[in-house]
Protein backbone atom coordinates (compact mmCIF):
# COMPACT_ATOMS: atom_id res chain seq x y z
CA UNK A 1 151.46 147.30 66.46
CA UNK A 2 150.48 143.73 66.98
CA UNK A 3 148.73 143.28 63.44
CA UNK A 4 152.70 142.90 62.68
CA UNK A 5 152.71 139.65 64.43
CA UNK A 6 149.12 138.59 63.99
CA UNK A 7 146.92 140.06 61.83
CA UNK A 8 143.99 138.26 59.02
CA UNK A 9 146.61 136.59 57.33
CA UNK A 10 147.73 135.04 60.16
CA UNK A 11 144.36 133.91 61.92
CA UNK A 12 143.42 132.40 58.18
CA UNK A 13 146.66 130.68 58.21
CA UNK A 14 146.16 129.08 61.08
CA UNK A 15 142.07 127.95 60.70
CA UNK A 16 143.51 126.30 57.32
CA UNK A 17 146.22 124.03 59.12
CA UNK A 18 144.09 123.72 63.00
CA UNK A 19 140.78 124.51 62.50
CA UNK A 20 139.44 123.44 58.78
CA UNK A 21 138.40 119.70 57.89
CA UNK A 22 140.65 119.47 54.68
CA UNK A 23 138.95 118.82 51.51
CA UNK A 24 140.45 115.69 50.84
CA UNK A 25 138.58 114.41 53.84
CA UNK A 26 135.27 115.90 53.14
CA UNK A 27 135.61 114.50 49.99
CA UNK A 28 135.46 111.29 51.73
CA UNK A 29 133.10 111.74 54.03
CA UNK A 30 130.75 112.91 51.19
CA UNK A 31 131.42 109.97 48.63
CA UNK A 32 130.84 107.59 52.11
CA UNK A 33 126.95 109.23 52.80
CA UNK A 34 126.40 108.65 48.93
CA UNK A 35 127.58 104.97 49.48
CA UNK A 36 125.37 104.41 52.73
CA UNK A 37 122.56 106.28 49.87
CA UNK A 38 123.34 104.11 47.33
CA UNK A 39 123.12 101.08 49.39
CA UNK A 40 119.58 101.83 50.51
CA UNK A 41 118.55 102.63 47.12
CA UNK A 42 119.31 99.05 46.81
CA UNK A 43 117.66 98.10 49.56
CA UNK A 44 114.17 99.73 48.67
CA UNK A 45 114.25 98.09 45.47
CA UNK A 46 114.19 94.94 46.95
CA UNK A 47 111.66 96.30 50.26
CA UNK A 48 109.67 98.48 48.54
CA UNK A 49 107.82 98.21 51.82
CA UNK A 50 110.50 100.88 53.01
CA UNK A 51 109.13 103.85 52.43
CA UNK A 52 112.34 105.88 52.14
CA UNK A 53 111.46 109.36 50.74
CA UNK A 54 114.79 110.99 50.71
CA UNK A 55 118.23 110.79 52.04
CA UNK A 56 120.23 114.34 52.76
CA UNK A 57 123.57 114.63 54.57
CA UNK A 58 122.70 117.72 56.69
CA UNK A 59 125.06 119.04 59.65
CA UNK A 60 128.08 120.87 59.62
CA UNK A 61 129.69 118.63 56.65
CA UNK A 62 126.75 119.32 54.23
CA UNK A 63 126.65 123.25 55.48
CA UNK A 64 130.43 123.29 54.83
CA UNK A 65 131.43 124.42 58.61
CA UNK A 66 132.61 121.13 59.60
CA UNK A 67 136.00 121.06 62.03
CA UNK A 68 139.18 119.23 61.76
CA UNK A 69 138.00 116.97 64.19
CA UNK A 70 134.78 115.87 62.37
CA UNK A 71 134.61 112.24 63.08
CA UNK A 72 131.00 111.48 62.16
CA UNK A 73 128.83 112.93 59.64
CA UNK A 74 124.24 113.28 59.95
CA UNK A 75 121.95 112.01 57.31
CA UNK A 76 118.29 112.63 57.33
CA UNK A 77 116.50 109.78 57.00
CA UNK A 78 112.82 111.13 55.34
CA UNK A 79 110.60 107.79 56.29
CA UNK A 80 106.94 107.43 55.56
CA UNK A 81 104.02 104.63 55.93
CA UNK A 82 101.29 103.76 57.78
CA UNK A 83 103.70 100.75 59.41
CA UNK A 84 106.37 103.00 60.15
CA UNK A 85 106.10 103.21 64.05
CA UNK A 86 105.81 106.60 65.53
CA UNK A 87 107.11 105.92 69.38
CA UNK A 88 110.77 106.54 69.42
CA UNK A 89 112.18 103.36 70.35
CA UNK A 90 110.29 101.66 68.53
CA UNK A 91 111.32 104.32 65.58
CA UNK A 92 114.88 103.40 66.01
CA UNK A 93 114.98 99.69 66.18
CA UNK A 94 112.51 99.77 62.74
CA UNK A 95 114.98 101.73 60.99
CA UNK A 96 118.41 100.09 62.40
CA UNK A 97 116.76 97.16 61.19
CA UNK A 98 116.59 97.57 57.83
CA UNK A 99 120.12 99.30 57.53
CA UNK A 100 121.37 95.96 59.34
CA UNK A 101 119.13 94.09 56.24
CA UNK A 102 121.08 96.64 53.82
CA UNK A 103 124.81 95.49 54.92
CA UNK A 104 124.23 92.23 56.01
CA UNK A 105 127.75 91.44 55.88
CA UNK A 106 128.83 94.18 59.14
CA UNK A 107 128.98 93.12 62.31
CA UNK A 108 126.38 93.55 65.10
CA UNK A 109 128.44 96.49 66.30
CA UNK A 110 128.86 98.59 63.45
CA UNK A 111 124.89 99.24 63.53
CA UNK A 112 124.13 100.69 66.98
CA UNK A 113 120.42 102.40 67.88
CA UNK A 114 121.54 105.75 69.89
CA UNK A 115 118.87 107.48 71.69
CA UNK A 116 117.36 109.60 68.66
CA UNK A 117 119.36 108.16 66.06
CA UNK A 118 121.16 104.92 64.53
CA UNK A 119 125.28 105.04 64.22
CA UNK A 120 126.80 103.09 61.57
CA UNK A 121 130.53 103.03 61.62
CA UNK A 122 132.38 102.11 58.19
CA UNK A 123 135.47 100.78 59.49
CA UNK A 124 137.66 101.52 56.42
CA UNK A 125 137.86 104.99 56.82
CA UNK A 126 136.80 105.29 60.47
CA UNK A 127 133.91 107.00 60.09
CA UNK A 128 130.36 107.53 61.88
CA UNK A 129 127.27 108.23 59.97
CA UNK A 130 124.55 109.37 62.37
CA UNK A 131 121.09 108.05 60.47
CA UNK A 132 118.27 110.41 61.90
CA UNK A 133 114.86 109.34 61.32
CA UNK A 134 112.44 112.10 60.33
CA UNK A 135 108.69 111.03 59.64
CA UNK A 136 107.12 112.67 56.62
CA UNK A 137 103.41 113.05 55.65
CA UNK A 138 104.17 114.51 52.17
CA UNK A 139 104.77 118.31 52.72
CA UNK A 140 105.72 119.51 49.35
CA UNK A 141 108.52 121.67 50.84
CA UNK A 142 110.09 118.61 52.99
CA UNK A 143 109.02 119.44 56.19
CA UNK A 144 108.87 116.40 58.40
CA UNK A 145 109.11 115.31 62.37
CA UNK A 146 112.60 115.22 63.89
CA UNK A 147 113.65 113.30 67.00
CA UNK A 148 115.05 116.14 68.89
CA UNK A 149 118.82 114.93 70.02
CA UNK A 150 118.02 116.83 73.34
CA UNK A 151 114.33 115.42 74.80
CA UNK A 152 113.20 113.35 72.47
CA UNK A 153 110.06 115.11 71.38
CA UNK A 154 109.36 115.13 68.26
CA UNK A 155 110.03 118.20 66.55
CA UNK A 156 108.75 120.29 63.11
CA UNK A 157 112.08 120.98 60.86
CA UNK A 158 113.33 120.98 57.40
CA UNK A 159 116.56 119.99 56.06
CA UNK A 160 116.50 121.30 52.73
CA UNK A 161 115.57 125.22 53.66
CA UNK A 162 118.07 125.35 56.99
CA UNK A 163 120.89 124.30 53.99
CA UNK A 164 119.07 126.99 51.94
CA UNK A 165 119.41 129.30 54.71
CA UNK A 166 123.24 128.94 55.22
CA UNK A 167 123.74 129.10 51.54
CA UNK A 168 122.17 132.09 51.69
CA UNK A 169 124.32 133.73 54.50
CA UNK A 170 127.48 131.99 52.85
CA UNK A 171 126.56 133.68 49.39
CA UNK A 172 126.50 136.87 51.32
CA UNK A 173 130.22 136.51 52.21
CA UNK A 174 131.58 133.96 50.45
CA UNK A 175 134.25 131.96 52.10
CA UNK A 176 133.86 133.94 55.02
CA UNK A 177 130.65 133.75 56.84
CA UNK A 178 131.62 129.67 57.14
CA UNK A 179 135.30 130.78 58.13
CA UNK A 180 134.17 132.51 60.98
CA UNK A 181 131.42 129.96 61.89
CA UNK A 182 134.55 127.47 62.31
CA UNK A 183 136.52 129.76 64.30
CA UNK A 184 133.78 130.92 66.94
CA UNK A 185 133.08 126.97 66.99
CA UNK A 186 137.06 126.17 67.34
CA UNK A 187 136.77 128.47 70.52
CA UNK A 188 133.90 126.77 72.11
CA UNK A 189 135.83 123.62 71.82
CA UNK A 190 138.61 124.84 73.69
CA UNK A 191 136.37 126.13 76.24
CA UNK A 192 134.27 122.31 76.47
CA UNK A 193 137.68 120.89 76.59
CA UNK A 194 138.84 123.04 79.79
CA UNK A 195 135.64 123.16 81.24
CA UNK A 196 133.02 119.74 80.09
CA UNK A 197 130.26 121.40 81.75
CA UNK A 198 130.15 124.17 79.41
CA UNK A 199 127.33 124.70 76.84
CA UNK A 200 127.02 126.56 73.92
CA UNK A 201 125.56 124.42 70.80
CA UNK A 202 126.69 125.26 67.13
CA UNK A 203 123.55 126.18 65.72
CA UNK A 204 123.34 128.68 68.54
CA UNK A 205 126.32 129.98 67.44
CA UNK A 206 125.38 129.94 63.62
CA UNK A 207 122.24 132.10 63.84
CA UNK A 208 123.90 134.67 66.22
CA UNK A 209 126.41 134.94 63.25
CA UNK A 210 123.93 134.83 60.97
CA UNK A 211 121.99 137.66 62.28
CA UNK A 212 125.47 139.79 62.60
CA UNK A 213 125.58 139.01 58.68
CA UNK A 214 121.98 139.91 58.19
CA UNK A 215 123.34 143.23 59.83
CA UNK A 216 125.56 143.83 57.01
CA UNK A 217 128.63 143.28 59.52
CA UNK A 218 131.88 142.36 57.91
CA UNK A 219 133.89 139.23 58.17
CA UNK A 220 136.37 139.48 55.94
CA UNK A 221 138.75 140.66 58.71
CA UNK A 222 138.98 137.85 60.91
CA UNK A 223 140.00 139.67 64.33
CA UNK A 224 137.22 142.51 63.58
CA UNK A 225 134.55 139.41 62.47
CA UNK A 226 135.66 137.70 66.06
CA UNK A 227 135.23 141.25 68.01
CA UNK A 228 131.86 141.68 66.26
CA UNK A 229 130.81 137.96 67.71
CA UNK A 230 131.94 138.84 71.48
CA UNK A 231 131.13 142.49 71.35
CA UNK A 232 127.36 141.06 70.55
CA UNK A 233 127.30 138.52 73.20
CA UNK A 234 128.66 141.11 75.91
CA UNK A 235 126.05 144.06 74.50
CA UNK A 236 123.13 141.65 74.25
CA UNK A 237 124.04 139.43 77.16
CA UNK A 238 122.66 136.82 75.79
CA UNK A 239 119.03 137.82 76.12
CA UNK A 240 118.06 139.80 72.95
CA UNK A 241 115.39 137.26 71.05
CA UNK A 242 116.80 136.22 67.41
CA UNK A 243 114.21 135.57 64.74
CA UNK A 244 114.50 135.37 61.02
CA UNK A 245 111.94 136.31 58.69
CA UNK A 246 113.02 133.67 55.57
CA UNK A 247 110.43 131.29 55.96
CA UNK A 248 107.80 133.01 58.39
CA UNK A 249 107.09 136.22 59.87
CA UNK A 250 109.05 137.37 63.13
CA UNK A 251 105.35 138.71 64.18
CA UNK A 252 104.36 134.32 64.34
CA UNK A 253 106.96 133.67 67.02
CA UNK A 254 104.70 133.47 70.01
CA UNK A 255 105.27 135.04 73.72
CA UNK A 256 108.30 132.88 75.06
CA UNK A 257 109.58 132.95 78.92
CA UNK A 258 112.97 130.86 78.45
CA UNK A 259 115.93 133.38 79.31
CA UNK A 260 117.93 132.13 75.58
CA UNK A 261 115.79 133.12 72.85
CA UNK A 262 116.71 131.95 69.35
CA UNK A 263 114.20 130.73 66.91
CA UNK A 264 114.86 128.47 64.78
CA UNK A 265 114.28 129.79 61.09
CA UNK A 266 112.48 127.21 59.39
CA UNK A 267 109.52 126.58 62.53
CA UNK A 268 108.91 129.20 64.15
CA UNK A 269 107.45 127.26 67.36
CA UNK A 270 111.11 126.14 68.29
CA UNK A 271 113.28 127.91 70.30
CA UNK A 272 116.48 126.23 69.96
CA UNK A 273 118.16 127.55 73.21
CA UNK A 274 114.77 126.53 75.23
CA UNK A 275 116.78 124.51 77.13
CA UNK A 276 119.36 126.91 78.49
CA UNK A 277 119.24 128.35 82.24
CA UNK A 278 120.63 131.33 83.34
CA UNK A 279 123.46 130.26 84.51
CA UNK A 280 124.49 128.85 81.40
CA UNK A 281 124.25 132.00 79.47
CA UNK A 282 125.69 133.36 81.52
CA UNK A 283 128.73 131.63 81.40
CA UNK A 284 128.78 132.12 77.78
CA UNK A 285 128.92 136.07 78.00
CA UNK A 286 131.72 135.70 80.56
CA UNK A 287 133.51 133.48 78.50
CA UNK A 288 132.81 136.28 75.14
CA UNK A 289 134.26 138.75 77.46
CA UNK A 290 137.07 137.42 78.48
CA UNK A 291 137.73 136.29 74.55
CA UNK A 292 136.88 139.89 73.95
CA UNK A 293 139.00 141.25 76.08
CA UNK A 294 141.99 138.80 74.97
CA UNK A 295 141.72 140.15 71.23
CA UNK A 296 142.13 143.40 72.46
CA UNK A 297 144.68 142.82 74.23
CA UNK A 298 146.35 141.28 71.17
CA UNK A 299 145.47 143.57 68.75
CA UNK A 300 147.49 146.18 71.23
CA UNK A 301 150.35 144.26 72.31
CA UNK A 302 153.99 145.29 71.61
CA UNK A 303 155.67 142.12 71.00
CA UNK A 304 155.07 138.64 69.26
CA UNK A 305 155.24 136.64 72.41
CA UNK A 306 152.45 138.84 73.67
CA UNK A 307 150.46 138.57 70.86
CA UNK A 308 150.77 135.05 70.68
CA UNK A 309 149.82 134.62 74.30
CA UNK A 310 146.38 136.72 73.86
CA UNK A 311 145.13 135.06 71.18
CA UNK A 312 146.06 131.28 72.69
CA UNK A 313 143.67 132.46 75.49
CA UNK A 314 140.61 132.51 72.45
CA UNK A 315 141.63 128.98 70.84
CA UNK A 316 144.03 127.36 73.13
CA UNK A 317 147.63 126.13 72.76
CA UNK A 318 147.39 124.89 70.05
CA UNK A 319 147.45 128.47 68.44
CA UNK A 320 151.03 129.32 66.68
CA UNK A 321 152.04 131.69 64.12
């Protein structure tokens, strides 16, 4: 049987030395967000006219699902005062000012306002910190008003309970809930890098596994945890809404039209796959069935080229055993 040539072992094997950001490196890119913290502690006890509330590295680094190929790390920026300004360009300029003020020594280029967000690159170790304004009024549970990264609206979120809500999943199936989150994410990377126009966003992909864990669905056998990803992608096609009951109940979620239905767990107004069209998920249940169909096909196949060849059509050629 093909579990000879590629079984668990083998698929952990290879998300340790392909897929995984090492430790040693998130390590770094930890002790770098507490540096860019420290700094504006600093700062705001010189400008105590900066009303800085809180600083939390959020993203796939502080949820512990980053890639090998992380190459910039999110902060939440928690800002609050009557003369912080609330139209977005404005928002961004106010706050890449005052990180310029906090390391006056970099050069213009090393702060850059993005769209929703202000880049600063530490040229030591390479590295992009993504500084994401959120405004806060003072909610005792640090909810606050995100520039959404994909219209610009402003949008209700919370840093500290999504983090809460992996951690909870995580706890569930320690070491492997997050294992497989890397994987599935591995695989949509191969697909964006043979085909650019394809969408599926991460935090799509983490509640879909996070609902399969709600189910009480194993991961600790990666090939089954993959097949239990696809197999729900192909059975739901995409259309079955997802809504979590942590911080709200499901019965708040209002009556939605969008054909992508995933609410996001900490505000129950946001669907986070508003934005997808048919086509698009579409696309994404072809591509699950194809990777469905290419486990399968490995998990039957009589000889280790075979195998080999089935699985490099889930995450690429860079797949080796």
């Amino acid at each position: 049987m093909a579990r000879q040539h590629v079984d668990h072992r083998e698929i952990a094997r290879f998300a340790q030395e392909r897929v995984n950001l090492p430790r040693e490196r998130a390590q770094l890119y930890r002790a770098q967000a507490g540096r860019l913290r420290e700094r504006l502690d600093r700062y705001l006890s010189e400008n105590p006219d900066f009303k800085l509330r809180k600083m939390l590295l959020s993203g796939s680094l502080a949820k512990g699902t980053a890639l090998r190929s992380l190459n910039d790390i999110d902060v939440a920026c928690y800002i609050s005062g009557a003369d912080v300004p609330s139209e977005v360009a404005e928002l961004i300029e106010y706050l890449a000012e005052r990180l310029r003020s906090a390391y006056p020594n970099f050069q213009p280029d090393q702060v850059r306002p993005q769209t929703y967000s202000v880049t600063v690159s530490f040229r030591g170790t390479g590295l992009d910190v993504d500084v994401v304004p959120i405004l806060y009024d003072g909610d005792p549970d640090w909810y606050g008003n995100l520039v959404s990264q994909e219209d610009g609206s402003y949008l209700k979120t919370c840093i500290p309970r999504h983090l809460e809500f992996t951690k909870k999943r995580k706890h569930a199936q320690p070491q492997d809930f997050a294992q497989v989150v890397r994987l599935i994410k591995f695989w949509v990377g191969n697909l964006k890098r043979e085909n650019p126009g394809f969408r599926f966003k991460s935090f799509m992909v983490e509640m879909i596994l996070s609902l399969l864990c709600d189910q009480g669905l194993e991961f600790s056998d990666y090939p089954e945890a993959l097949q239990h990803f696809f197999t729900y992608l192909a059975r739901s096609n995409l259309r079955e809404k997802i809504v979590f009951n942590d911080y709200y109940a499901a019965s708040k979620v209002g009556k939605l039209t969008q054909p992508v239905q995933i609410i996001d767990p900490v505000n129950e107004e946001n669907n986070v796959a508003r934005l997808y069209t048919e086509t698009q998920a579409d696309a994404i249940v072809d591509a699950a069935l194809d990777a469905g169909d290419a486990v399968d096909a490995a998990l039957a196949a009589p000889t280790k080229q075979d195998t080999v060849r089935y699985w490099r059509r889930v995450f690429g050629p860079s797949f080796h055993v």
